[in-house]
PDB file of N, CA and C in Angstrom:
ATOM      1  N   UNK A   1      -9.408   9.579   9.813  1.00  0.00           N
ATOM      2  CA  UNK A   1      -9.004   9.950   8.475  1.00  0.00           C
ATOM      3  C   UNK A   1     -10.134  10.692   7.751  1.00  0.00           C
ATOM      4  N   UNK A   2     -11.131  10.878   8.692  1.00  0.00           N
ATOM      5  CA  UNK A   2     -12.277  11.985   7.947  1.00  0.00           C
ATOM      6  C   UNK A   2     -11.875  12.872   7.389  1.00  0.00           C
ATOM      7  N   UNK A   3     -12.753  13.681   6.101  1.00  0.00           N
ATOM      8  CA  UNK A   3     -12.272  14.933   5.737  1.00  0.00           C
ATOM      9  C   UNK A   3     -10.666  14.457   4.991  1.00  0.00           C
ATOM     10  N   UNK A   4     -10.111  13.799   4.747  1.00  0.00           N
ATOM     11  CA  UNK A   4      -8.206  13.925   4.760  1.00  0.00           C
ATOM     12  C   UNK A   4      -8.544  12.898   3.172  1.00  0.00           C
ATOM     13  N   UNK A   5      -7.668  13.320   2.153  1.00  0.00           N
ATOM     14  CA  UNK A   5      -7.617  12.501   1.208  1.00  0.00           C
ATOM     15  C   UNK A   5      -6.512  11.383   1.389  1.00  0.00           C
ATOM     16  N   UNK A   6      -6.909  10.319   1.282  1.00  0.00           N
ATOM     17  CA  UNK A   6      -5.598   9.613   1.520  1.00  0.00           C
ATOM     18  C   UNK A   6      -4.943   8.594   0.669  1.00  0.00           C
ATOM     19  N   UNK A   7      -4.004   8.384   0.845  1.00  0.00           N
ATOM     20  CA  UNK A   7      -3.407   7.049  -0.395  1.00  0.00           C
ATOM     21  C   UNK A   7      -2.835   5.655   0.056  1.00  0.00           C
ATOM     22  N   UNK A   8      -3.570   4.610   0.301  1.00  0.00           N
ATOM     23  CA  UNK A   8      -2.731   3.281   1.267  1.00  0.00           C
ATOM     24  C   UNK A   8      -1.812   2.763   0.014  1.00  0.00           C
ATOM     25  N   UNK A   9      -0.493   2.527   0.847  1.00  0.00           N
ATOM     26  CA  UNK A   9       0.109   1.537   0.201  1.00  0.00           C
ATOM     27  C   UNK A   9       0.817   0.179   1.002  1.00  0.00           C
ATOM     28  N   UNK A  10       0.113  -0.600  -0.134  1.00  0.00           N
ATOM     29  CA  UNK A  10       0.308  -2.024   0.064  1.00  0.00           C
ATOM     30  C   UNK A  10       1.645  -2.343   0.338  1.00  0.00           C
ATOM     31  N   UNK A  11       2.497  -3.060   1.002  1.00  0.00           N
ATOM     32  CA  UNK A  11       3.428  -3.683   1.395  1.00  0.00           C
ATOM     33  C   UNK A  11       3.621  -5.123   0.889  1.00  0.00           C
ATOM     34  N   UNK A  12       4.420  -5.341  -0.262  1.00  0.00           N
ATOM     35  CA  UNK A  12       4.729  -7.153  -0.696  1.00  0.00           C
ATOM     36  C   UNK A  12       5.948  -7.413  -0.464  1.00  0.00           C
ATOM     37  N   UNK A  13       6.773  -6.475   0.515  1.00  0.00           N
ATOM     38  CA  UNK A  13       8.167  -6.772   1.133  1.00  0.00           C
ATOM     39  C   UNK A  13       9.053  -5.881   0.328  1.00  0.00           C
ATOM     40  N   UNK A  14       8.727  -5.241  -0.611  1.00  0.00           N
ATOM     41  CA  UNK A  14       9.761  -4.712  -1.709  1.00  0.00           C
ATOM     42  C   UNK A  14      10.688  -3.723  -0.550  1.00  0.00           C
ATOM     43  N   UNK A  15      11.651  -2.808  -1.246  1.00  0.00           N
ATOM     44  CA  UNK A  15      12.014  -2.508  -0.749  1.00  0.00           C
ATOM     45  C   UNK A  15      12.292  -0.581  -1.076  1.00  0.00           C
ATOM     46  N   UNK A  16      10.870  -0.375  -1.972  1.00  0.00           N
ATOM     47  CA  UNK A  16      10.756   0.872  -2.187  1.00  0.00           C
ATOM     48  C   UNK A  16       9.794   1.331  -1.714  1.00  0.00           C
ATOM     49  N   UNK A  17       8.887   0.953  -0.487  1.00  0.00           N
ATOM     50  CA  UNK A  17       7.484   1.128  -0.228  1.00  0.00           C
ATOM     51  C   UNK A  17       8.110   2.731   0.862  1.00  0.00           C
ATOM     52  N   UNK A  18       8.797   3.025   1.087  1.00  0.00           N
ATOM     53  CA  UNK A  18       9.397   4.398   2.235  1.00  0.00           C
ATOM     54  C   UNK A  18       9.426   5.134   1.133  1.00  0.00           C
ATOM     55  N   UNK A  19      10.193   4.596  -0.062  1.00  0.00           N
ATOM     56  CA  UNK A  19      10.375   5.258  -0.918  1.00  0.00           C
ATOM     57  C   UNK A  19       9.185   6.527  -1.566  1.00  0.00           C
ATOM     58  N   UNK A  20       8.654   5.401  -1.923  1.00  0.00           N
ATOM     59  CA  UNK A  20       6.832   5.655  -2.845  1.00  0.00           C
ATOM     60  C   UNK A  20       6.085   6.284  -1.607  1.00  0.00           C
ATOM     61  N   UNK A  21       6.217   6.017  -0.614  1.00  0.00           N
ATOM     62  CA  UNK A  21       5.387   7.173   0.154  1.00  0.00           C
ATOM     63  C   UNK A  21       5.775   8.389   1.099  1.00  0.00           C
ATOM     64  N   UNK A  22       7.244   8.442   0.838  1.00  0.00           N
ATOM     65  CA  UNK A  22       7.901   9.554   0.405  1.00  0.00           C
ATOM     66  C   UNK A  22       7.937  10.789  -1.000  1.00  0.00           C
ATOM     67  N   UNK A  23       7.508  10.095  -1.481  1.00  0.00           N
ATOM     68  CA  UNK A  23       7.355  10.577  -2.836  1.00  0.00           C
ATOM     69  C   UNK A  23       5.417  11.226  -3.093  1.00  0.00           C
ATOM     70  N   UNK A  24       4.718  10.618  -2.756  1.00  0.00           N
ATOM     71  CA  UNK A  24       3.295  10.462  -2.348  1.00  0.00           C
ATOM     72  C   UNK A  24       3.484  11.855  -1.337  1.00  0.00           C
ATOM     73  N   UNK A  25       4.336  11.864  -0.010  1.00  0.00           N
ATOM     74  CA  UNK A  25       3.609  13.066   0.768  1.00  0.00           C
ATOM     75  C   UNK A  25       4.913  14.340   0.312  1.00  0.00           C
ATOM     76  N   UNK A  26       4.959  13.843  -0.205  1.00  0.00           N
ATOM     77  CA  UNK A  26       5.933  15.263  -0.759  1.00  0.00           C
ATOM     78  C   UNK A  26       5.133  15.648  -1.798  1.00  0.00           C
ATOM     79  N   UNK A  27       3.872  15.633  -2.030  1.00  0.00           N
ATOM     80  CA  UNK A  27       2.660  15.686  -3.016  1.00  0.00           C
ATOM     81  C   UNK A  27       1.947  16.154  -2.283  1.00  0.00           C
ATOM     82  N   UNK A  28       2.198  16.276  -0.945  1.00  0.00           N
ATOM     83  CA  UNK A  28       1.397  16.756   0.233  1.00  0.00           C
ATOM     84  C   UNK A  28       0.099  16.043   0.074  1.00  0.00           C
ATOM     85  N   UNK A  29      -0.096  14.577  -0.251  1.00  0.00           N
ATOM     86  CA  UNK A  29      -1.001  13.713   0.068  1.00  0.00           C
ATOM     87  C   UNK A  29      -0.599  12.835   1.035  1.00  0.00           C
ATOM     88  N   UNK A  30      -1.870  12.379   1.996  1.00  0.00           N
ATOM     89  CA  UNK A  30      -1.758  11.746   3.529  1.00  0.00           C
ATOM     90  C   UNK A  30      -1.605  10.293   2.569  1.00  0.00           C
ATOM     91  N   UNK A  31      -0.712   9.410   3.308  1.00  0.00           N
ATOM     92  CA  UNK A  31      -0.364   8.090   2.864  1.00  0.00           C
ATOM     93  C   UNK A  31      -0.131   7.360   3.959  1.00  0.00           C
ATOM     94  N   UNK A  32      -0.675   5.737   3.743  1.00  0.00           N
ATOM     95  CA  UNK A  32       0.010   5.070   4.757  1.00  0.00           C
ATOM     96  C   UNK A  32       0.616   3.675   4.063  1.00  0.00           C
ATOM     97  N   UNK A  33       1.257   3.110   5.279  1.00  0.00           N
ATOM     98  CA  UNK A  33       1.933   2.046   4.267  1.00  0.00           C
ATOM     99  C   UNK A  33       1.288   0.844   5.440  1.00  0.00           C
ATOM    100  N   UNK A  34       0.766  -0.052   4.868  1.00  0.00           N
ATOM    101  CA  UNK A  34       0.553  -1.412   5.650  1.00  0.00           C
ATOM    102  C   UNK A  34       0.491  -2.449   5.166  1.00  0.00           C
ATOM    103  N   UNK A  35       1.192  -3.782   5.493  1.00  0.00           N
ATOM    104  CA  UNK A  35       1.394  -5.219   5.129  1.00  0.00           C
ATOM    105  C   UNK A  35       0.268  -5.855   4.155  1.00  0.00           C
ATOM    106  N   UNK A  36       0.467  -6.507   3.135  1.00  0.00           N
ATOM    107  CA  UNK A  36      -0.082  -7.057   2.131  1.00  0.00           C
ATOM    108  C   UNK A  36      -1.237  -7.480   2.607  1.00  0.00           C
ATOM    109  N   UNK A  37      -1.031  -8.336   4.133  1.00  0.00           N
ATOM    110  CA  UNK A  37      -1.987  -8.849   4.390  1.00  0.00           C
ATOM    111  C   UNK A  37      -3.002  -8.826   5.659  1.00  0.00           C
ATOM    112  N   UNK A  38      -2.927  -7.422   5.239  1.00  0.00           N
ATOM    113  CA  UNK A  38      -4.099  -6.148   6.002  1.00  0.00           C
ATOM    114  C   UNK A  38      -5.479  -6.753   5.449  1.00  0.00           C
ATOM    115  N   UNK A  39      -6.367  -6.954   6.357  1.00  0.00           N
ATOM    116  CA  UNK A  39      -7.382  -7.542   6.386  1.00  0.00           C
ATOM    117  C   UNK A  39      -8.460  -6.454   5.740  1.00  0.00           C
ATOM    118  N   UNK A  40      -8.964  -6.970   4.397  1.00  0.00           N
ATOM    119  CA  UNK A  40     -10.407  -6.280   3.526  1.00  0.00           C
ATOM    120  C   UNK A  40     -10.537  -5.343   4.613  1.00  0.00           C
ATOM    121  N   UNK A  41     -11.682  -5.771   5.203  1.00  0.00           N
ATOM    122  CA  UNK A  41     -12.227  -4.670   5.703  1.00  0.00           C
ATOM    123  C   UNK A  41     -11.693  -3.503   6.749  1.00  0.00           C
ATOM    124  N   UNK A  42     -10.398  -3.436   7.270  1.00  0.00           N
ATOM    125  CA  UNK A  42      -9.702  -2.164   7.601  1.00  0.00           C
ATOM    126  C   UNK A  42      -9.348  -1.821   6.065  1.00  0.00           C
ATOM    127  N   UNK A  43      -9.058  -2.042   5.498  1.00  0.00           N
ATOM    128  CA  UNK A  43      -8.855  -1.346   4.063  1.00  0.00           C
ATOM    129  C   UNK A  43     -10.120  -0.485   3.612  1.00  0.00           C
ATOM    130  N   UNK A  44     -11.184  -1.317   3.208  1.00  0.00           N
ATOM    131  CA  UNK A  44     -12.051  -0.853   2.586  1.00  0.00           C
ATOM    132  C   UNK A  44     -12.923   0.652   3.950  1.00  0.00           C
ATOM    133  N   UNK A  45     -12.572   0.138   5.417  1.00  0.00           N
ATOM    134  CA  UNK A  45     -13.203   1.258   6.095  1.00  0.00           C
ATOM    135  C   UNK A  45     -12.264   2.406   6.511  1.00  0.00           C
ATOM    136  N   UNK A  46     -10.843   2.314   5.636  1.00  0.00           N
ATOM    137  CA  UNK A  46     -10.395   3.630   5.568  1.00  0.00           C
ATOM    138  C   UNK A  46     -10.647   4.754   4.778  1.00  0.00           C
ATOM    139  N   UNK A  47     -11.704   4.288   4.123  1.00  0.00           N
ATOM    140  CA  UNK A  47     -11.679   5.363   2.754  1.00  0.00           C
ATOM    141  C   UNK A  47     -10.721   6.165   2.189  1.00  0.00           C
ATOM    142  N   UNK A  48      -9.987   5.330   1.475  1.00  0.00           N
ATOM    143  CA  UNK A  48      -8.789   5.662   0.516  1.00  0.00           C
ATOM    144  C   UNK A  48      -9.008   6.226  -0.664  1.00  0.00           C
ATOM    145  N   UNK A  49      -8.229   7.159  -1.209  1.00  0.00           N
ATOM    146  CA  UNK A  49      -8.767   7.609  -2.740  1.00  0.00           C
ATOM    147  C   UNK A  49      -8.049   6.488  -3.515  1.00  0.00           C
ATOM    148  N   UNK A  50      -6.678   6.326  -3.193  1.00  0.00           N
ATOM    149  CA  UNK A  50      -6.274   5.347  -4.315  1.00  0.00           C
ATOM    150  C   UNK A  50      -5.421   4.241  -3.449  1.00  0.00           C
ATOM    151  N   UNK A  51      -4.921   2.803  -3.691  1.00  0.00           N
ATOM    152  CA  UNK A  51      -4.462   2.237  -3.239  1.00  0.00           C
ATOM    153  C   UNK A  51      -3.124   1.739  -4.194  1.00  0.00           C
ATOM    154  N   UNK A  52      -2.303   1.757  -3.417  1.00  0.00           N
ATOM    155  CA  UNK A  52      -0.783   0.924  -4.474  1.00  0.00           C
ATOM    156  C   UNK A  52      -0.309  -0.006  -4.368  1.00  0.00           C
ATOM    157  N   UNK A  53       0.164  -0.826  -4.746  1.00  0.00           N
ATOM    158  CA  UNK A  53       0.699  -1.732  -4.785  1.00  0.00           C
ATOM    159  C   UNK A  53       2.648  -1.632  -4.739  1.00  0.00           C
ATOM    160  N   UNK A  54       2.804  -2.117  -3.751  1.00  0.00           N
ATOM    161  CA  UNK A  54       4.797  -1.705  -3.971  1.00  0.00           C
ATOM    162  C   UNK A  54       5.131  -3.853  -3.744  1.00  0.00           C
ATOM    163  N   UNK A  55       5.629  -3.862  -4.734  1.00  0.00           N
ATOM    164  CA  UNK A  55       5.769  -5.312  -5.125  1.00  0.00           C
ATOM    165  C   UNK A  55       7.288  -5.616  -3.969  1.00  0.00           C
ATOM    166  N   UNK A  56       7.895  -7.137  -4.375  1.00  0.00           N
ATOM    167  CA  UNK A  56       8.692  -7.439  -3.117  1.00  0.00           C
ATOM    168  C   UNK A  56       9.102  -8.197  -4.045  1.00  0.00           C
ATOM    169  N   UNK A  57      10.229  -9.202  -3.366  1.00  0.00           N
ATOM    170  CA  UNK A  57      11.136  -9.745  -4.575  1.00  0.00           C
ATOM    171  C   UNK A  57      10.649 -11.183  -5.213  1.00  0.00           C
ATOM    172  N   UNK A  58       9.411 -11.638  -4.489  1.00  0.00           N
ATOM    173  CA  UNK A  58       8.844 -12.594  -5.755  1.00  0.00           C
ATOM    174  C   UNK A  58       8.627 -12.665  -6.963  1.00  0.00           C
ATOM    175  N   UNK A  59       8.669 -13.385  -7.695  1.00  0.00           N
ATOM    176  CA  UNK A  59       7.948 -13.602  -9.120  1.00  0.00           C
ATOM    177  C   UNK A  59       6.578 -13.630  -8.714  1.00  0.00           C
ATOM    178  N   UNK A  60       5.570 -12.709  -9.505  1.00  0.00           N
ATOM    179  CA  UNK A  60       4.290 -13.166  -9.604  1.00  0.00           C
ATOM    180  C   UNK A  60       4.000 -14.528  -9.953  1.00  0.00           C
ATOM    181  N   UNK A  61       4.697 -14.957 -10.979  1.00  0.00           N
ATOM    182  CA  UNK A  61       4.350 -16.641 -11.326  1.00  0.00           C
ATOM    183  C   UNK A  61       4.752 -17.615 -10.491  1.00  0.00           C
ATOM    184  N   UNK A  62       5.588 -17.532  -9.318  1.00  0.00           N
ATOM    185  CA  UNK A  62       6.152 -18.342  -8.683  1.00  0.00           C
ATOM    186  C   UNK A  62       4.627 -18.832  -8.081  1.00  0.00           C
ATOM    187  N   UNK A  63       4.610 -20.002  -7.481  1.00  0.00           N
ATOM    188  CA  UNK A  63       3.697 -20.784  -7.622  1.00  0.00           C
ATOM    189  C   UNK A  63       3.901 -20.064  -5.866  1.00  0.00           C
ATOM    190  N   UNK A  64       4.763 -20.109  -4.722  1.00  0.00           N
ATOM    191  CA  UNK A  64       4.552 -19.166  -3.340  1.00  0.00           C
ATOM    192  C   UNK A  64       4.760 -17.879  -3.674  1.00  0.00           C
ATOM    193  N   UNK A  65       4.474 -17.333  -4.643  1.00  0.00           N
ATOM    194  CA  UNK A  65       4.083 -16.023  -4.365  1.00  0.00           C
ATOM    195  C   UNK A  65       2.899 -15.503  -3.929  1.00  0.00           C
ATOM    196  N   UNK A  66       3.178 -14.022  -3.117  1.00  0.00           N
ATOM    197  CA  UNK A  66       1.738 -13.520  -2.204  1.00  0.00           C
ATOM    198  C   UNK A  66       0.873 -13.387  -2.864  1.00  0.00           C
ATOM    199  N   UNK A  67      -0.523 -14.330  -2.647  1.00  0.00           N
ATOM    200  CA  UNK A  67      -1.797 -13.863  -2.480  1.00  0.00           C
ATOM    201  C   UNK A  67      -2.494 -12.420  -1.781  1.00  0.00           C
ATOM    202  N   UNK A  68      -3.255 -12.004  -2.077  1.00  0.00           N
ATOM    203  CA  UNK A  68      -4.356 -11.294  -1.559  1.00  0.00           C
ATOM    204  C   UNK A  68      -5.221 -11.818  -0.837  1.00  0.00           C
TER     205      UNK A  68
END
């Protein structure tokens, strides 16, 4: 991913994450989409410009909702 600007997006099960990075490379920005619980450091050694968040059908307050 040298040289390439890119945009990760997070996965919390929703069901617009094809969506949003459909939308992202039709911006003609490189995007990828991977599971919430993609481990720190492949994240941090992709060098991403921005990261997103695409939510899933929990409540944040629900007491099992996903962690980071």
């Amino acid at each position: 991913m040298k040289n390439r600007e890119a945009v990760l997006i997070l996965d919390f099960g929703g069901q617009y994450s094809r969506l949003i990075a459909r939308r992202v490379r039709d911006l003609n920005v490189y995007c990828e989409i991977r599971p919430y619980r993609t481990d720190a450091g492949k994240i941090a050694a992709g060098e991403y410009r921005g990261i997103l968040l695409s939510g899933g059908p929990s409540s944040v307050c629900a007491e099992d909702a996903p962690r980071c």
